[in-house]
C-alpha atoms as a PDB file:
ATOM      1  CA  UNK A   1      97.724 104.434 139.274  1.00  0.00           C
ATOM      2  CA  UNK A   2      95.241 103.327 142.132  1.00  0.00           C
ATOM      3  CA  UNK A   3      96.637 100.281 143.866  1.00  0.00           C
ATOM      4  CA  UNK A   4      95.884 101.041 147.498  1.00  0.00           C
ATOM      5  CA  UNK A   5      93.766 102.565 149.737  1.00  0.00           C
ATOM      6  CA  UNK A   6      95.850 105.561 150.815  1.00  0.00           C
ATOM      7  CA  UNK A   7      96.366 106.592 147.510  1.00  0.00           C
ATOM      8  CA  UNK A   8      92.636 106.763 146.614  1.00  0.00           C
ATOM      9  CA  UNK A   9      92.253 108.737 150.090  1.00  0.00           C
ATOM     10  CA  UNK A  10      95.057 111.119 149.153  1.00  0.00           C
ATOM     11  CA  UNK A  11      92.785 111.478 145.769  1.00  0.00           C
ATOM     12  CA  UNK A  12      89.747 112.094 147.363  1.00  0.00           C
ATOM     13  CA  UNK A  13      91.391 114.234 150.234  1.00  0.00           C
ATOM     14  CA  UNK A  14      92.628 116.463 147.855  1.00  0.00           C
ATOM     15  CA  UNK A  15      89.337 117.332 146.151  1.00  0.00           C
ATOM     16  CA  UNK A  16      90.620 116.897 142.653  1.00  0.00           C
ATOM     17  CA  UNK A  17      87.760 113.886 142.243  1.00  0.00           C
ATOM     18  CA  UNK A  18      84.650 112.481 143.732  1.00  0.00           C
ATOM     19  CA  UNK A  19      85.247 109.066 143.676  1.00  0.00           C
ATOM     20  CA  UNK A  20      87.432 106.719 142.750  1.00  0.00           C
ATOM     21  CA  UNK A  21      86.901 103.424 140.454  1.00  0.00           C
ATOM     22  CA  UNK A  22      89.397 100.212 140.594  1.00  0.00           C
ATOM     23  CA  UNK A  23      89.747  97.252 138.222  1.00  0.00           C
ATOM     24  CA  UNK A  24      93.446  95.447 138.150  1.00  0.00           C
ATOM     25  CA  UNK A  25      93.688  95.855 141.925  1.00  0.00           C
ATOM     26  CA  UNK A  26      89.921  94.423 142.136  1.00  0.00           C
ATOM     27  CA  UNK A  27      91.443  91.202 139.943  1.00  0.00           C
ATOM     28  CA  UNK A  28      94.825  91.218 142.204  1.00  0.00           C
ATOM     29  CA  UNK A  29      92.281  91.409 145.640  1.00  0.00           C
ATOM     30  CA  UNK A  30      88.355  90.632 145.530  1.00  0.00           C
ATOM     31  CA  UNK A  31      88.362  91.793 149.221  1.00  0.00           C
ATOM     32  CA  UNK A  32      90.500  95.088 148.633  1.00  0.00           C
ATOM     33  CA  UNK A  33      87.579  97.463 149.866  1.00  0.00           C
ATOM     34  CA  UNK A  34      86.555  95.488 152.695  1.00  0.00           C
ATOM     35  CA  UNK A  35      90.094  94.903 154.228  1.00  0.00           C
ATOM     36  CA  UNK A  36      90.416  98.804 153.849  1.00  0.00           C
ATOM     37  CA  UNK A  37      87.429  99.471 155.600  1.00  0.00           C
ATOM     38  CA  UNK A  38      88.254  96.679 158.463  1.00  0.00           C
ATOM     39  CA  UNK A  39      91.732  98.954 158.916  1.00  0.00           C
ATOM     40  CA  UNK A  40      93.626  95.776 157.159  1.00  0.00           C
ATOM     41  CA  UNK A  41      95.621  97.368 154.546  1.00  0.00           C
ATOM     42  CA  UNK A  42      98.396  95.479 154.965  1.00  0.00           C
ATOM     43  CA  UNK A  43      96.687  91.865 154.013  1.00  0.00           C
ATOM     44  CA  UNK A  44      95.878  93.610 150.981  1.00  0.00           C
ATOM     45  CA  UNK A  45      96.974  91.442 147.519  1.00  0.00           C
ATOM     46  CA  UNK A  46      98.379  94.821 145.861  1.00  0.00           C
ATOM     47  CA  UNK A  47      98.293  94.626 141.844  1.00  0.00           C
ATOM     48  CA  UNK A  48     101.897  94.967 140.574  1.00  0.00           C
ATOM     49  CA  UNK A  49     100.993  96.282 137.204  1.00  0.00           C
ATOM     50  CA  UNK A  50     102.512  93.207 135.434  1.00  0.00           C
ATOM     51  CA  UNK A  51      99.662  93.315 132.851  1.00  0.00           C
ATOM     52  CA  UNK A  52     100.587  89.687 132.117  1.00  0.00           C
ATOM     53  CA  UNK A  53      97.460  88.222 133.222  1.00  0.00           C
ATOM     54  CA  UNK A  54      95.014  90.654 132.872  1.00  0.00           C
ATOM     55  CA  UNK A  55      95.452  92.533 129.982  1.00  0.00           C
ATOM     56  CA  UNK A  56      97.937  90.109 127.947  1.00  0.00           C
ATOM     57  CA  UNK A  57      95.320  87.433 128.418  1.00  0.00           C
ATOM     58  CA  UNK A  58      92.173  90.027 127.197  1.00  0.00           C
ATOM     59  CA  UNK A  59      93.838  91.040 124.380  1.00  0.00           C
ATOM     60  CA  UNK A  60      94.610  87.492 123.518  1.00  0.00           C
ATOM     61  CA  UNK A  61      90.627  86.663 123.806  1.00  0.00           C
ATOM     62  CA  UNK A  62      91.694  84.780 126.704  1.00  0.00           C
ATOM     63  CA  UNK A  63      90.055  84.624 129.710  1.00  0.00           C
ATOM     64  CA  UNK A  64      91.745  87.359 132.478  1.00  0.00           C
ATOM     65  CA  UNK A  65      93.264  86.506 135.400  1.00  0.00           C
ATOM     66  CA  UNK A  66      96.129  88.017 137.775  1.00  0.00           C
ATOM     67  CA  UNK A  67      99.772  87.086 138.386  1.00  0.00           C
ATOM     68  CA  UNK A  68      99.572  87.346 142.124  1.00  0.00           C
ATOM     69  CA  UNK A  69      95.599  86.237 142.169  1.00  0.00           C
ATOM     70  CA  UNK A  70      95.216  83.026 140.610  1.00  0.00           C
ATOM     71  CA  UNK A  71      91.527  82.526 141.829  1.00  0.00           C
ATOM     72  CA  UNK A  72      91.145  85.686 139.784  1.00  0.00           C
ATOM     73  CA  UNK A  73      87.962  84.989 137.189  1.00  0.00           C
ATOM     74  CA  UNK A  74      88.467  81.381 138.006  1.00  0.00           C
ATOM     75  CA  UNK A  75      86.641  81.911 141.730  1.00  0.00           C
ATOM     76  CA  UNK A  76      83.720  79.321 140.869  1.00  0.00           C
ATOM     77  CA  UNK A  77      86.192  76.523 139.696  1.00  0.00           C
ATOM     78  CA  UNK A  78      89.467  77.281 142.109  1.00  0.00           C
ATOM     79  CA  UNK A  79      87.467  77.370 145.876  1.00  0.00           C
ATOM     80  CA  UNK A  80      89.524  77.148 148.806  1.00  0.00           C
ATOM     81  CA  UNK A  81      87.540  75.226 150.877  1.00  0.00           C
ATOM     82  CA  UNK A  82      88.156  74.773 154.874  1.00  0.00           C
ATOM     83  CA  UNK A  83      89.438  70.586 155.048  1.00  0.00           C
ATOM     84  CA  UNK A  84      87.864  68.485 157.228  1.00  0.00           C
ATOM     85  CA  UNK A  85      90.785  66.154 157.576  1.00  0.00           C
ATOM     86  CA  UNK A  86      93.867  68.499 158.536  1.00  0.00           C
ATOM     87  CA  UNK A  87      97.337  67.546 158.042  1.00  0.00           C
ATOM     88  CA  UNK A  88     100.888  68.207 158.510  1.00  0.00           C
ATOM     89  CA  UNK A  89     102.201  70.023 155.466  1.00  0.00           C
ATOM     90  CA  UNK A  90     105.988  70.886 154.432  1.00  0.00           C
ATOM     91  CA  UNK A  91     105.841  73.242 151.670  1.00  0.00           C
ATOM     92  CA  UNK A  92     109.914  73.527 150.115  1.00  0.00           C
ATOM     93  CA  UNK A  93     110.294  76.759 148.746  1.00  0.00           C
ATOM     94  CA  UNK A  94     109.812  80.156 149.327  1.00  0.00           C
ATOM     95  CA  UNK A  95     109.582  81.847 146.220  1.00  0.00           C
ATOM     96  CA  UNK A  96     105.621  83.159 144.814  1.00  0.00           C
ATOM     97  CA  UNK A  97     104.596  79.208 144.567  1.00  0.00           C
ATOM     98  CA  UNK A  98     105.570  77.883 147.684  1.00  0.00           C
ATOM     99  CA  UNK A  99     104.187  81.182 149.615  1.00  0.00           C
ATOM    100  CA  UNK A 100     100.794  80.814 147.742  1.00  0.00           C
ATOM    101  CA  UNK A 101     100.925  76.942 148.455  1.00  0.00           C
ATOM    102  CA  UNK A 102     101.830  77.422 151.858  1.00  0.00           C
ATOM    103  CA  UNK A 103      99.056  80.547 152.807  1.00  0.00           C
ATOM    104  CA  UNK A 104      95.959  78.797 151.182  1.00  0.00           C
ATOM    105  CA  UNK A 105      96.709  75.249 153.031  1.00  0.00           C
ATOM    106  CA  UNK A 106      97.571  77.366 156.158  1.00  0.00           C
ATOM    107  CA  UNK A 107      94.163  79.097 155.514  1.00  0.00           C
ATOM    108  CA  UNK A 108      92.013  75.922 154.757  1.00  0.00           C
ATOM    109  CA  UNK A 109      93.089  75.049 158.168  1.00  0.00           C
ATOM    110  CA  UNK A 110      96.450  72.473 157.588  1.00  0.00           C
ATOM    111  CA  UNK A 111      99.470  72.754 160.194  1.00  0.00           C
ATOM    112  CA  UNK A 112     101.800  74.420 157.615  1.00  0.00           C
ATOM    113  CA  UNK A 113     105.766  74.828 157.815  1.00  0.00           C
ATOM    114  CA  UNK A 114     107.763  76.663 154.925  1.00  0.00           C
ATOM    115  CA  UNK A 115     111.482  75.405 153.971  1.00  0.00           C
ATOM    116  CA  UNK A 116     113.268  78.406 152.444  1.00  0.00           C
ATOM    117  CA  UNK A 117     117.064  77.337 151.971  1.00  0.00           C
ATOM    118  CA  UNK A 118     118.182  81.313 151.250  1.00  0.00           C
ATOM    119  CA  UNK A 119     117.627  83.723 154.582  1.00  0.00           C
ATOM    120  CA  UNK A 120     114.235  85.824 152.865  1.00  0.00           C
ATOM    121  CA  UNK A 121     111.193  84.794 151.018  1.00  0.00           C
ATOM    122  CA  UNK A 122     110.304  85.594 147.545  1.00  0.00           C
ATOM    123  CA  UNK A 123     112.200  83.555 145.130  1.00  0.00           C
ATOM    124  CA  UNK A 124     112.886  85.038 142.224  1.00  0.00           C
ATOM    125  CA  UNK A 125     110.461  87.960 142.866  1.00  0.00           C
ATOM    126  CA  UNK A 126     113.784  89.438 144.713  1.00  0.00           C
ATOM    127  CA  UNK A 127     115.484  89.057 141.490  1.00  0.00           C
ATOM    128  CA  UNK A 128     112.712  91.327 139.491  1.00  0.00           C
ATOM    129  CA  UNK A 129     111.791  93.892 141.543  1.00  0.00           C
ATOM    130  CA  UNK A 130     115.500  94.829 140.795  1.00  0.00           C
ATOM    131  CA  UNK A 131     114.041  95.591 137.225  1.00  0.00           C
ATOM    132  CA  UNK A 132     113.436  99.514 136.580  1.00  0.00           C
ATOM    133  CA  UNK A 133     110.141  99.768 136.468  1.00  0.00           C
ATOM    134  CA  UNK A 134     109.359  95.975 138.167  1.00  0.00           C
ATOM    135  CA  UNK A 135     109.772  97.821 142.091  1.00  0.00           C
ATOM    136  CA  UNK A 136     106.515  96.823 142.600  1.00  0.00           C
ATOM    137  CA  UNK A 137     107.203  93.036 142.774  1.00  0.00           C
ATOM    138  CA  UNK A 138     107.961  94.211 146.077  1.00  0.00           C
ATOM    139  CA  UNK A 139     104.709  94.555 146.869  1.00  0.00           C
ATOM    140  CA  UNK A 140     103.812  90.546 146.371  1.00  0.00           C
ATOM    141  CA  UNK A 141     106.437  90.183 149.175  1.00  0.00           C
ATOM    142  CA  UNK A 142     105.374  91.779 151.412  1.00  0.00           C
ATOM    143  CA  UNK A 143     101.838  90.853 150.870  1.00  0.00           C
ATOM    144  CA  UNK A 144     103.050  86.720 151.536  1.00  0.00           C
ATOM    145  CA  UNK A 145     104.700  88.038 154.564  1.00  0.00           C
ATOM    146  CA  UNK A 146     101.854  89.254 156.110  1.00  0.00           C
ATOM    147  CA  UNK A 147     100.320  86.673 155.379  1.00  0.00           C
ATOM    148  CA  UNK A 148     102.525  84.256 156.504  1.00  0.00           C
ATOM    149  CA  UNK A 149     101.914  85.654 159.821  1.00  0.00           C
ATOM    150  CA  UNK A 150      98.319  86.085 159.388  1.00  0.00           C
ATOM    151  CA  UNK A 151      97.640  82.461 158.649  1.00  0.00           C
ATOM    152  CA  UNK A 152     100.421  80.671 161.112  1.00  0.00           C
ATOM    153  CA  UNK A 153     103.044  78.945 158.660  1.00  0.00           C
ATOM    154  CA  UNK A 154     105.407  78.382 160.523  1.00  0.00           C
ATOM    155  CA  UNK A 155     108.643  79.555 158.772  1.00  0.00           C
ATOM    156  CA  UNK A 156     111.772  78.114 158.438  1.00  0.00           C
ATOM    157  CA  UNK A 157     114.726  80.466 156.555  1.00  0.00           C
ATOM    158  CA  UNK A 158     118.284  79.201 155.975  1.00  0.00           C
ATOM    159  CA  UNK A 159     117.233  75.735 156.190  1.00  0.00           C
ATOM    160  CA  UNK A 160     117.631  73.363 153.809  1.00  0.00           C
ATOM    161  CA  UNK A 161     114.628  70.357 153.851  1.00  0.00           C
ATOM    162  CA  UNK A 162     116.222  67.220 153.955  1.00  0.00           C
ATOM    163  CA  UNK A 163     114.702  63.787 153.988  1.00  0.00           C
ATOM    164  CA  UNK A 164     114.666  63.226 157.249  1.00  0.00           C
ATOM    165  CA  UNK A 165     113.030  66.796 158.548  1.00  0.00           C
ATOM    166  CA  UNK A 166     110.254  66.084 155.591  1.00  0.00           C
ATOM    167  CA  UNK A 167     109.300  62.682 157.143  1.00  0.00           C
ATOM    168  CA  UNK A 168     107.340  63.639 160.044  1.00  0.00           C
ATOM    169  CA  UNK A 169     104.951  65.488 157.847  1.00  0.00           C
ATOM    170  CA  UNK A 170     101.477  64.092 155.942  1.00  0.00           C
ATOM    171  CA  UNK A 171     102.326  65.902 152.930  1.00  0.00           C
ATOM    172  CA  UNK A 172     104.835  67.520 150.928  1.00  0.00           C
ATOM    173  CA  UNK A 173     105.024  70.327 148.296  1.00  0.00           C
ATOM    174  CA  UNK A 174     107.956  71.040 146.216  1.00  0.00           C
ATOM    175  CA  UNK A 175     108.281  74.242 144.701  1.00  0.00           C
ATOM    176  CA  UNK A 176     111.827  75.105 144.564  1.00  0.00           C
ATOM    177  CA  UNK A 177     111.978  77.097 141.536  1.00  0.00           C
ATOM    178  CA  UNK A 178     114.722  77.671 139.086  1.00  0.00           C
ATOM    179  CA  UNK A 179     118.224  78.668 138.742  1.00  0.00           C
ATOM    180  CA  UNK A 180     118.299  81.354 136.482  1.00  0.00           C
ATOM    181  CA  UNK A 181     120.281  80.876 133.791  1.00  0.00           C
ATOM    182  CA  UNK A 182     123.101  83.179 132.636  1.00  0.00           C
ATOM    183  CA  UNK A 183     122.500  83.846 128.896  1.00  0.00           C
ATOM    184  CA  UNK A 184     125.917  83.153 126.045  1.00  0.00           C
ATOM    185  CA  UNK A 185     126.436  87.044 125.415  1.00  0.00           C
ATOM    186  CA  UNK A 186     129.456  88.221 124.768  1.00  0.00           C
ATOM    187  CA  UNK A 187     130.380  91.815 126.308  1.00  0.00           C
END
């Protein structure tokens, strides 16, 4: 599977083909070629090989999409648009939501700061890349990471958002998640 750059180099490099064609990691990251021609690997939105989006949806005859990409076949309807009216913005949460929510304000140009009670990001993506076979949810991580960086959220681990720390921002955005519940098996 061909979901970054080095691996189609190591393709190529090798001589076993002459060229190399992409779809999922196309759908996970419209700008995949040009960040790995600008040397920017790293801000690269690397498909996980869910399928849950993509190929679930097609052969559902619904529309395709991506797990980690939601603008993905949706870019004329979902534009992120630069504001013209900035604001404060506490995002709660640091799990896939609240690290989407928090890079595309941060990009649009708002003053971002991300409330992550545990001491890492990635919410419950922590809890499935521990899935054989799910290693790649990894990936997502470190992707929001980056990008954390990249857009200037400023980030606040082991701290839990209380009333009073919210109420100096404009605007706030719960995304807290779940608890996961522990299913009534026996054994």
């Amino acid at each position: 599977r061909i979901n970054k750059p080095e691996v189609a180099e190591d393709l190529l490099s090798k001589g076993g083909i002459d060229l190399v064609s992409l779809a999922r990691p196309l759908l996970a990251d419209a700008e995949f070629v040009k960040k790995a021609a600008e040397g920017r690997e790293d801000e690269i939105n690397v498909c996980i090989a869910c399928n849950q989006a993509c190929l679930d949806h097609t052969f559902r005859l619904k529309r395709s999409s991506c797990l980690v990409n939601p603008r993905a076949c949706h870019e004329t309807e979902l534009n992120y648009t630069p504001t013209t009216h900035p604001k404060r913005v506490a995002v709660v949460g640091a799990g896939p939501a609240g690290l989407s929510a928090a890079t595309v304000l941060a990009t649009r140009g708002h003053k971002v700061a991300l409330f992550e009670a545990g001491d890492d990001v990635g919410g419950q993506f922590n809890i499935a890349k521990q899935i054989p076979g799910k290693e790649e949810f990894q990936e997502s991580i470190d992707y929001f990471r980056r990008m954390l960086t990249v857009t200037g959220v400023k980030v606040h681990l082991n701290t839990t958002a209380s009333v009073e720390t919210l109420a100096e921002y404009d605007e706030v955005i719960l995304a807290t998640g779940v608890v996961p519940r522990v299913p009534q098996i026996q054994g």
